[in-house]
C-alpha atoms as a PDB file:
ATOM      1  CA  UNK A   1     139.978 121.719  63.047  1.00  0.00           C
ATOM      2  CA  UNK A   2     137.266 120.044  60.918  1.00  0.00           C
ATOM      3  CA  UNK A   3     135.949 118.085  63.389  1.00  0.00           C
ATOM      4  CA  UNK A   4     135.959 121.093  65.808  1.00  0.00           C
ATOM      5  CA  UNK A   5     134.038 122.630  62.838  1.00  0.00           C
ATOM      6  CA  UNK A   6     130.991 119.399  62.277  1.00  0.00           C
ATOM      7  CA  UNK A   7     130.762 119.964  66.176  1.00  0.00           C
ATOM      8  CA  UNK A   8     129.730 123.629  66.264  1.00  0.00           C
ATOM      9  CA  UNK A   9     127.256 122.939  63.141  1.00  0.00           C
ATOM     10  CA  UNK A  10     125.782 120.038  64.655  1.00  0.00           C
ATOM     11  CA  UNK A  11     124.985 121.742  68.330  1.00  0.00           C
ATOM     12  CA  UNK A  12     123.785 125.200  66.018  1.00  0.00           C
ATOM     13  CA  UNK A  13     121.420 122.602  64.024  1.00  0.00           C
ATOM     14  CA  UNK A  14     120.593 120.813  67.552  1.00  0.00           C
ATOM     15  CA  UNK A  15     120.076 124.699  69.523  1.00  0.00           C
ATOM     16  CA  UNK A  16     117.818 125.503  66.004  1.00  0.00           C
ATOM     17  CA  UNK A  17     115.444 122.515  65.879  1.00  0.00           C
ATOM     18  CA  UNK A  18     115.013 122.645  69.926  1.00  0.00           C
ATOM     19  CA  UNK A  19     114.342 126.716  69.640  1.00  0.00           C
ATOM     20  CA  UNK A  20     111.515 126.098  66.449  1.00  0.00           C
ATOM     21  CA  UNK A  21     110.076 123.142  68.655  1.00  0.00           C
ATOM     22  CA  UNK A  22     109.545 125.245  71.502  1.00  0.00           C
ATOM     23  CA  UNK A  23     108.005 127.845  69.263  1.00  0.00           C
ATOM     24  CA  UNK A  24     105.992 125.132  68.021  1.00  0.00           C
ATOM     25  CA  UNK A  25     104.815 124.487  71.221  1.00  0.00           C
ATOM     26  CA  UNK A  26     102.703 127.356  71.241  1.00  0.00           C
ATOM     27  CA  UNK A  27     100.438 129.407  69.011  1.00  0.00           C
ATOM     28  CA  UNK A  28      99.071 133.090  69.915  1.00  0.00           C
ATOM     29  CA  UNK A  29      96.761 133.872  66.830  1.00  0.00           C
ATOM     30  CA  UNK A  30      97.826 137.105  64.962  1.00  0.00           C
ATOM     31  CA  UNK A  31      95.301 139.324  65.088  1.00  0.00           C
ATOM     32  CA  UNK A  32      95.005 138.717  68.864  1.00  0.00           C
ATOM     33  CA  UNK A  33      96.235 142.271  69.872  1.00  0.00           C
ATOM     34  CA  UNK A  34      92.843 143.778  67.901  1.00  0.00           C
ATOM     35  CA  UNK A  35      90.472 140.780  69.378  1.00  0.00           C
ATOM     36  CA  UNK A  36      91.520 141.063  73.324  1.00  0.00           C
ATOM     37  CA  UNK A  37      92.162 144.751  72.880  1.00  0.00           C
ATOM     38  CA  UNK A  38      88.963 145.271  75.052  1.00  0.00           C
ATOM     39  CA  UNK A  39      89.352 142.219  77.978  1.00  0.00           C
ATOM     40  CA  UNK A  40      88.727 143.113  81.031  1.00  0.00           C
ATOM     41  CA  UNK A  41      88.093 139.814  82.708  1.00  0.00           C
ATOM     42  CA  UNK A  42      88.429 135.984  81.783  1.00  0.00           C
ATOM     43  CA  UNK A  43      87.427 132.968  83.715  1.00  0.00           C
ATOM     44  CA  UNK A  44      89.249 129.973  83.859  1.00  0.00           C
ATOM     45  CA  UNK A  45      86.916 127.256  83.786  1.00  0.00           C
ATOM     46  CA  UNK A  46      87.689 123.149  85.267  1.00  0.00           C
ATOM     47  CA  UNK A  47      89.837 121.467  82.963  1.00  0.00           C
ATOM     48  CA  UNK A  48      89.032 118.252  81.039  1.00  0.00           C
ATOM     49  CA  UNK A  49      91.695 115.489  83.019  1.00  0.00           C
ATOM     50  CA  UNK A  50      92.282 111.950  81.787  1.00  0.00           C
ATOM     51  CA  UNK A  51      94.310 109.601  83.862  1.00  0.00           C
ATOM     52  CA  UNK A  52      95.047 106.560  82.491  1.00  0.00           C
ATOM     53  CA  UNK A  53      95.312 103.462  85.614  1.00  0.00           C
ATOM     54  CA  UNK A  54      97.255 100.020  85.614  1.00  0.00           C
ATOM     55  CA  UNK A  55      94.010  97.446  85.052  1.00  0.00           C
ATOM     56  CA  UNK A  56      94.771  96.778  89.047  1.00  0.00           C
ATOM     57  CA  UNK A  57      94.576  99.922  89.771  1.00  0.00           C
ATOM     58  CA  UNK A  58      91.189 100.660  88.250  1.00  0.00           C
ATOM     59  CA  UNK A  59      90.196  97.560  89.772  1.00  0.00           C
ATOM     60  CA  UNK A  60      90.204  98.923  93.010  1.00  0.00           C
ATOM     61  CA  UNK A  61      89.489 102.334  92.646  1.00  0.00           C
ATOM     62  CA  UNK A  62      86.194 101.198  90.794  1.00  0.00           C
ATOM     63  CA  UNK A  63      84.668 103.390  87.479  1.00  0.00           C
ATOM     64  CA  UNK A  64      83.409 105.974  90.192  1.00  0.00           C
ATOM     65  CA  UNK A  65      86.086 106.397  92.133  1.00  0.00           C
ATOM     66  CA  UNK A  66      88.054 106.539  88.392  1.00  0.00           C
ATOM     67  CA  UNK A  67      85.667 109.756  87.866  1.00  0.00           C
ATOM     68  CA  UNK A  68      86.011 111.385  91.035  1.00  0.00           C
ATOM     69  CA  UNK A  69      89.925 111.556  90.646  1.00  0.00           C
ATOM     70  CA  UNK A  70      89.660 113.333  87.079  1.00  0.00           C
ATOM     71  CA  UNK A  71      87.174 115.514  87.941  1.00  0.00           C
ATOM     72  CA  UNK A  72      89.097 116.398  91.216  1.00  0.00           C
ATOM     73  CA  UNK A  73      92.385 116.606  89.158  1.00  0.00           C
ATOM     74  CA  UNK A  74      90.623 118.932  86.403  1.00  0.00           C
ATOM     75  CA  UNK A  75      89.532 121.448  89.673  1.00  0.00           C
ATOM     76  CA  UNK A  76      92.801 121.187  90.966  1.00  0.00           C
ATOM     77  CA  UNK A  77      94.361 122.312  87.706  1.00  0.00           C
ATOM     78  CA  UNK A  78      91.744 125.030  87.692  1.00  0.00           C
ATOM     79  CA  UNK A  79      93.096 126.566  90.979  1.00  0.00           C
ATOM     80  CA  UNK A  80      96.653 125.971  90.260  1.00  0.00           C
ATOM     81  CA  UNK A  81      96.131 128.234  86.925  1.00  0.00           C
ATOM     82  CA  UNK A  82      94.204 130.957  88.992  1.00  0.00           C
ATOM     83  CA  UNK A  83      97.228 130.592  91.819  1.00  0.00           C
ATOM     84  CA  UNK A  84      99.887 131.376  88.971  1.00  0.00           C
ATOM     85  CA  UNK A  85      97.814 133.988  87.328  1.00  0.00           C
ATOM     86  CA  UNK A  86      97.336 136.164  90.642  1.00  0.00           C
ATOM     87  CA  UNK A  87     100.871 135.660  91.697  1.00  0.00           C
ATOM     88  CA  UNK A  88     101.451 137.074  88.711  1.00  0.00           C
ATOM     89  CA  UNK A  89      99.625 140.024  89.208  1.00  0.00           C
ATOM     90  CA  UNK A  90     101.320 141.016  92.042  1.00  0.00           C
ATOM     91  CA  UNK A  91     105.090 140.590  90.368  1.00  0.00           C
ATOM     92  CA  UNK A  92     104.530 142.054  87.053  1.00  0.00           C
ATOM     93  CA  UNK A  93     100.719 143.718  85.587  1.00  0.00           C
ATOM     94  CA  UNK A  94      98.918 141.761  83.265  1.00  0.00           C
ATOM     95  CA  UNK A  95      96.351 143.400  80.880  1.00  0.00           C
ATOM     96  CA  UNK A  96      93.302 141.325  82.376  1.00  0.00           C
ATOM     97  CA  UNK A  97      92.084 140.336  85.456  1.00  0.00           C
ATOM     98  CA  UNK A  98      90.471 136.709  86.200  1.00  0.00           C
ATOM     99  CA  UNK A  99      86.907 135.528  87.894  1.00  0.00           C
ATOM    100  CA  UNK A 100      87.368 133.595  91.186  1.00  0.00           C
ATOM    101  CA  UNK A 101      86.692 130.414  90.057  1.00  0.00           C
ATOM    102  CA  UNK A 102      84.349 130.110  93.502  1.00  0.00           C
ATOM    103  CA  UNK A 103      82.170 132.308  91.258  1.00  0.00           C
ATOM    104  CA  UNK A 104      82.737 130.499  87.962  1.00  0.00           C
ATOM    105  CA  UNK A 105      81.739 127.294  89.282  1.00  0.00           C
ATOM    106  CA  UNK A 106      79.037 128.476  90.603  1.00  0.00           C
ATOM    107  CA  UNK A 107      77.566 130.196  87.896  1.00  0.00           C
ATOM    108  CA  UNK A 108      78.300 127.421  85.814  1.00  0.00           C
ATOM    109  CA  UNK A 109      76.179 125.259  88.274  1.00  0.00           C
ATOM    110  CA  UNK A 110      73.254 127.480  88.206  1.00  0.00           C
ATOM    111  CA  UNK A 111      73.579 127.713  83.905  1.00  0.00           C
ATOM    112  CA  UNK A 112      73.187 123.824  84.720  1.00  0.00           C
ATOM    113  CA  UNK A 113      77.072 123.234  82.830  1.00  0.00           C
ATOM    114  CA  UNK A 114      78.986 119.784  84.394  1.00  0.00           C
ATOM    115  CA  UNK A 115      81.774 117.971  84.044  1.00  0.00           C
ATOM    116  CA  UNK A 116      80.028 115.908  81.400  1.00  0.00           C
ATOM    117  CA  UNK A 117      78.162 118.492  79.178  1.00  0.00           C
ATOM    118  CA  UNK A 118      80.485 121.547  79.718  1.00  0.00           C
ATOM    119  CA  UNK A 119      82.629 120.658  76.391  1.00  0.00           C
ATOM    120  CA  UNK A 120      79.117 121.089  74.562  1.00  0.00           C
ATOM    121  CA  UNK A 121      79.060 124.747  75.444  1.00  0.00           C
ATOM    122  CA  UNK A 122      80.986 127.530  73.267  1.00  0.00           C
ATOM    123  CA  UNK A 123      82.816 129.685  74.276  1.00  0.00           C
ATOM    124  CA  UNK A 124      80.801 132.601  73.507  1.00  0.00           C
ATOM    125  CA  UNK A 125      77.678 130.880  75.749  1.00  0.00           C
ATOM    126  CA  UNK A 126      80.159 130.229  78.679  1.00  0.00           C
ATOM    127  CA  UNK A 127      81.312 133.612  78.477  1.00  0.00           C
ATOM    128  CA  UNK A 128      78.095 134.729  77.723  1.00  0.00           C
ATOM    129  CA  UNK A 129      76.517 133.236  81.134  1.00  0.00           C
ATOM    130  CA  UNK A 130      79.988 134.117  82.897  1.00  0.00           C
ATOM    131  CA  UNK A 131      79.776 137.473  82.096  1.00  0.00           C
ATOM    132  CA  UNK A 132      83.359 137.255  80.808  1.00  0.00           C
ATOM    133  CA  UNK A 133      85.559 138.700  77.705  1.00  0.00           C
ATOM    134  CA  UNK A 134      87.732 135.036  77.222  1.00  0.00           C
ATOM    135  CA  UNK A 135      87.825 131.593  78.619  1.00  0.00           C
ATOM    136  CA  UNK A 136      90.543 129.845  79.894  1.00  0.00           C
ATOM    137  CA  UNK A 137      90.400 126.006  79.643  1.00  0.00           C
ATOM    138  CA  UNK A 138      92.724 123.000  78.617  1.00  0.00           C
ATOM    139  CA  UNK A 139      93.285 119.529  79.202  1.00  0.00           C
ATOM    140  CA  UNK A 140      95.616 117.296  81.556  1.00  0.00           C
ATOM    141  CA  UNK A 141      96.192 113.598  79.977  1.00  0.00           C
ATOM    142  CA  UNK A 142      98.911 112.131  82.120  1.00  0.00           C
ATOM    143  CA  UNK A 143      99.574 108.268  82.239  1.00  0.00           C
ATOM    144  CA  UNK A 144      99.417 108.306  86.268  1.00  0.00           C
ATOM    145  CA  UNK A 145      97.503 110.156  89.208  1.00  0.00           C
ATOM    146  CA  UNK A 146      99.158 113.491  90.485  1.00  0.00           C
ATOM    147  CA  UNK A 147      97.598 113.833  94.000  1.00  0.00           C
ATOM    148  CA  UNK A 148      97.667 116.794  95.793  1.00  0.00           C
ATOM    149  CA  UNK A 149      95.686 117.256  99.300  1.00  0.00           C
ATOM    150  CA  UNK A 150      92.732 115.537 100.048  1.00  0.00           C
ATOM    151  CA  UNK A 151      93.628 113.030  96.512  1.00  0.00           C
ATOM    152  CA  UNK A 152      96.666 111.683  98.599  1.00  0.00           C
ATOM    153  CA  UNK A 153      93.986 109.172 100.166  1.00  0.00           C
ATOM    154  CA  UNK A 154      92.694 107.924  96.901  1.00  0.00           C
ATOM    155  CA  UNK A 155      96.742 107.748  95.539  1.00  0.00           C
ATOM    156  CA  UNK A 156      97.118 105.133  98.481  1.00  0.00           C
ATOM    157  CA  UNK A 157      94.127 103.371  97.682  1.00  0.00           C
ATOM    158  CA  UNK A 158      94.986 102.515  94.170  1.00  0.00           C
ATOM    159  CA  UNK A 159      98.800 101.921  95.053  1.00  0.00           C
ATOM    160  CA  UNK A 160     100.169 104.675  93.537  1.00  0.00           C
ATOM    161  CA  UNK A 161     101.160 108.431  94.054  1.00  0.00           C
ATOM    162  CA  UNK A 162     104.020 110.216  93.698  1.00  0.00           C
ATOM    163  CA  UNK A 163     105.293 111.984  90.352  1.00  0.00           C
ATOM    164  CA  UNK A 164     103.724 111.618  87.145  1.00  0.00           C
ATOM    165  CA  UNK A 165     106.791 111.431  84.140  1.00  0.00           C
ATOM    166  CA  UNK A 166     104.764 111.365  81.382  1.00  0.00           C
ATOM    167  CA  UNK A 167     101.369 112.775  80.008  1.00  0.00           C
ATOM    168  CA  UNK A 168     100.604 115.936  77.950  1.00  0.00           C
ATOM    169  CA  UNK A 169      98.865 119.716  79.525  1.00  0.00           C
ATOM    170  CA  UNK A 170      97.272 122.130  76.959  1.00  0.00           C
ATOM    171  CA  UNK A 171      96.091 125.943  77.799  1.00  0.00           C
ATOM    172  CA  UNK A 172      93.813 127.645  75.639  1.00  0.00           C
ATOM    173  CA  UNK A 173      92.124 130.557  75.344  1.00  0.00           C
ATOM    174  CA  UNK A 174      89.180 131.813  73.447  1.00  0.00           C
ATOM    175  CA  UNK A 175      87.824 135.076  72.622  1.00  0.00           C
ATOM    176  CA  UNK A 176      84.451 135.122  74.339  1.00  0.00           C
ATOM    177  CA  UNK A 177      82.954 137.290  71.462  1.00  0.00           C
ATOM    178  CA  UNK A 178      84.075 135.307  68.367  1.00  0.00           C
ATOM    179  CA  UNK A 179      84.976 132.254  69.773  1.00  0.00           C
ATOM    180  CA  UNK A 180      88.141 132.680  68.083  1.00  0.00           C
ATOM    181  CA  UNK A 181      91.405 130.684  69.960  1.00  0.00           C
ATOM    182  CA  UNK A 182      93.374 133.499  70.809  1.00  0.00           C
ATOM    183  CA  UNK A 183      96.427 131.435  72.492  1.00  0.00           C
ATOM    184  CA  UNK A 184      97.275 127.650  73.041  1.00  0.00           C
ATOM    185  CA  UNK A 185     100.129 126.279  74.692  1.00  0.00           C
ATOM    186  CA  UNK A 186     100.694 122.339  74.649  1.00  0.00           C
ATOM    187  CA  UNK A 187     103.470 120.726  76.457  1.00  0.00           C
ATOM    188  CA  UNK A 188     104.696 117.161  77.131  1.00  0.00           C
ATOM    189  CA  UNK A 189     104.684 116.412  80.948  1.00  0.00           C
ATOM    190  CA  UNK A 190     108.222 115.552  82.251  1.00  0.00           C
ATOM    191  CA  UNK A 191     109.637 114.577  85.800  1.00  0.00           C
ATOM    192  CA  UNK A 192     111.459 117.782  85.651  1.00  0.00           C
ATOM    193  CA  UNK A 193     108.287 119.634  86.064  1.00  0.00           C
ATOM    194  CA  UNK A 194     107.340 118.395  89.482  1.00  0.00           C
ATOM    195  CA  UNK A 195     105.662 116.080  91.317  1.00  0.00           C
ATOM    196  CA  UNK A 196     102.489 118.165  92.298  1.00  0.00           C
ATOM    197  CA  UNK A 197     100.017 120.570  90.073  1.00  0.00           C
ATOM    198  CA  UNK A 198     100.827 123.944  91.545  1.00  0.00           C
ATOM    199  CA  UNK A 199     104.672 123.308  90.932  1.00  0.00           C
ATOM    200  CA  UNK A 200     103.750 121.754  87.082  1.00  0.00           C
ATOM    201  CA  UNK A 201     101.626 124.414  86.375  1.00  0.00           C
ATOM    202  CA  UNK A 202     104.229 127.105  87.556  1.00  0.00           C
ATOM    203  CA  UNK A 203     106.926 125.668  85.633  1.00  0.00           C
ATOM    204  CA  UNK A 204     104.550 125.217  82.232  1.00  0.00           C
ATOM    205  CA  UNK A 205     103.636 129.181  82.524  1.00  0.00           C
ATOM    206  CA  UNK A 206     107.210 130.117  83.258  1.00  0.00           C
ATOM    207  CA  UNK A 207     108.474 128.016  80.579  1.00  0.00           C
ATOM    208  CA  UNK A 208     106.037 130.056  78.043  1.00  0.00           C
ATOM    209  CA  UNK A 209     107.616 133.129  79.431  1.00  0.00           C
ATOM    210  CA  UNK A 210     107.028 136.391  77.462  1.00  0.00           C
ATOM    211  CA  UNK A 211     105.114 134.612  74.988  1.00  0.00           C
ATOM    212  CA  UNK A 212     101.776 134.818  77.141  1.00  0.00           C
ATOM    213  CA  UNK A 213     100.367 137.817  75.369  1.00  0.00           C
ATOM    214  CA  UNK A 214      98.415 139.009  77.987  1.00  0.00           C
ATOM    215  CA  UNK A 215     101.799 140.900  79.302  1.00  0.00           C
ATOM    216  CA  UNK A 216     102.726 141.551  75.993  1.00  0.00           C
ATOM    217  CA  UNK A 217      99.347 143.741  75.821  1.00  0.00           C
ATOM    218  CA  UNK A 218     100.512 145.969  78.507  1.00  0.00           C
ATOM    219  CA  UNK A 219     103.844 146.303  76.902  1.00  0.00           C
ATOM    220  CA  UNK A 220     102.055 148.490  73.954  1.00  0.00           C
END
């Protein structure tokens, strides 16, 4: 009976610390309900993407060709996001709607913002020059390629592609007024989550579930 007992405290102490990690995992700032009470329309803008290649691997894909695949995996991340977010849309209202991101790199390009300087903006000038209330943005560290489409050609030149098991995503959003970070989710990549960005993406937003306050917004 005691041991029954130790059990049930242990997986209640196990259930607690996994529950306040997951909370952890994501922060929506408290007066956001006053600061996006007015959004109308964010833009997601190309992510920051860091993939970190086997010394052979770099080798032959070359510092250049080491570019091309972040910058294409930051754009693909981009469009995954924007997939999720109108999909949602169609099951369930959110509060905002988002920029085609046809028309926020574009604008971007004519503001003369790149992959390089971009992180040098605010968020109030890229929503500014967006003509946007928030900015969505983030960052994709993962320890191996994730190729999707046209990348598949560049996963066989360095050796590699398949599923990445390891690596870290992070979704923010900032008020495009204040600047203020209104919501940030950060999560450890897993094999669980897929092997390709749509599907990781998809599972990282569902995994946030109800705590994307966007929905909550329309709840009020």
């Amino acid at each position: 009976m005691l041991n029954k007992a130790v059990v049930m405290v242990l997986v209640w102490v196990v259930m607690a610390t996994t529950i306040q990690a997951q909370t952890r995992e994501i922060y929506t700032n408290p007066d956001f309900s006053s600061l996006a009470a007015e959004h109308q329309m964010l833009a997601i803008i190309p992510f920051k993407a860091t993939v970190n290649l086997r010394p052979k691997q770099m080798e032959k894909l070359g510092a250049e060709g080491h570019k091309k695949l972040e910058s294409e995996q930051g754009l693909a991340v981009q469009s995954a996001l924007q997939t999720y977010f109108l999909k949602r849309k169609e099951k369930k209202a959110i509060a905002v709607n988002f920029q085609d991101i046809t028309k926020t790199n574009a604008l971007l390009a004519k503001n003369g913002v790149t992959e390089e300087n971009i992180h040098s903006f605010t968020a109030e000038e890229l929503a500014e020059m967006l003509g946007v209330d928030g900015i969505v943005g983030g960052l994709l560290q993962t320890d191996k390629p994730i190729f999707d489409g046209a990348s598949i050609a560049m996963g066989m030149l360095v050796g590699y592609y398949g599923a990445t098991n390891t690596g870290k995503c992070t979704i923010h959003i900032n008020d495009g007024t204040t600047g203020e970070l209104l919501w940030k989710y950060e999560k450890t990549l897993a094999r669980s989550l897929g092997s390709d960005l749509n599907t990781i993406i998809n599972t990282l937003m569902r995994k946030a579930g109800r705590k994307f306050p966007y929905d909550q917004l329309n709840d009020d």
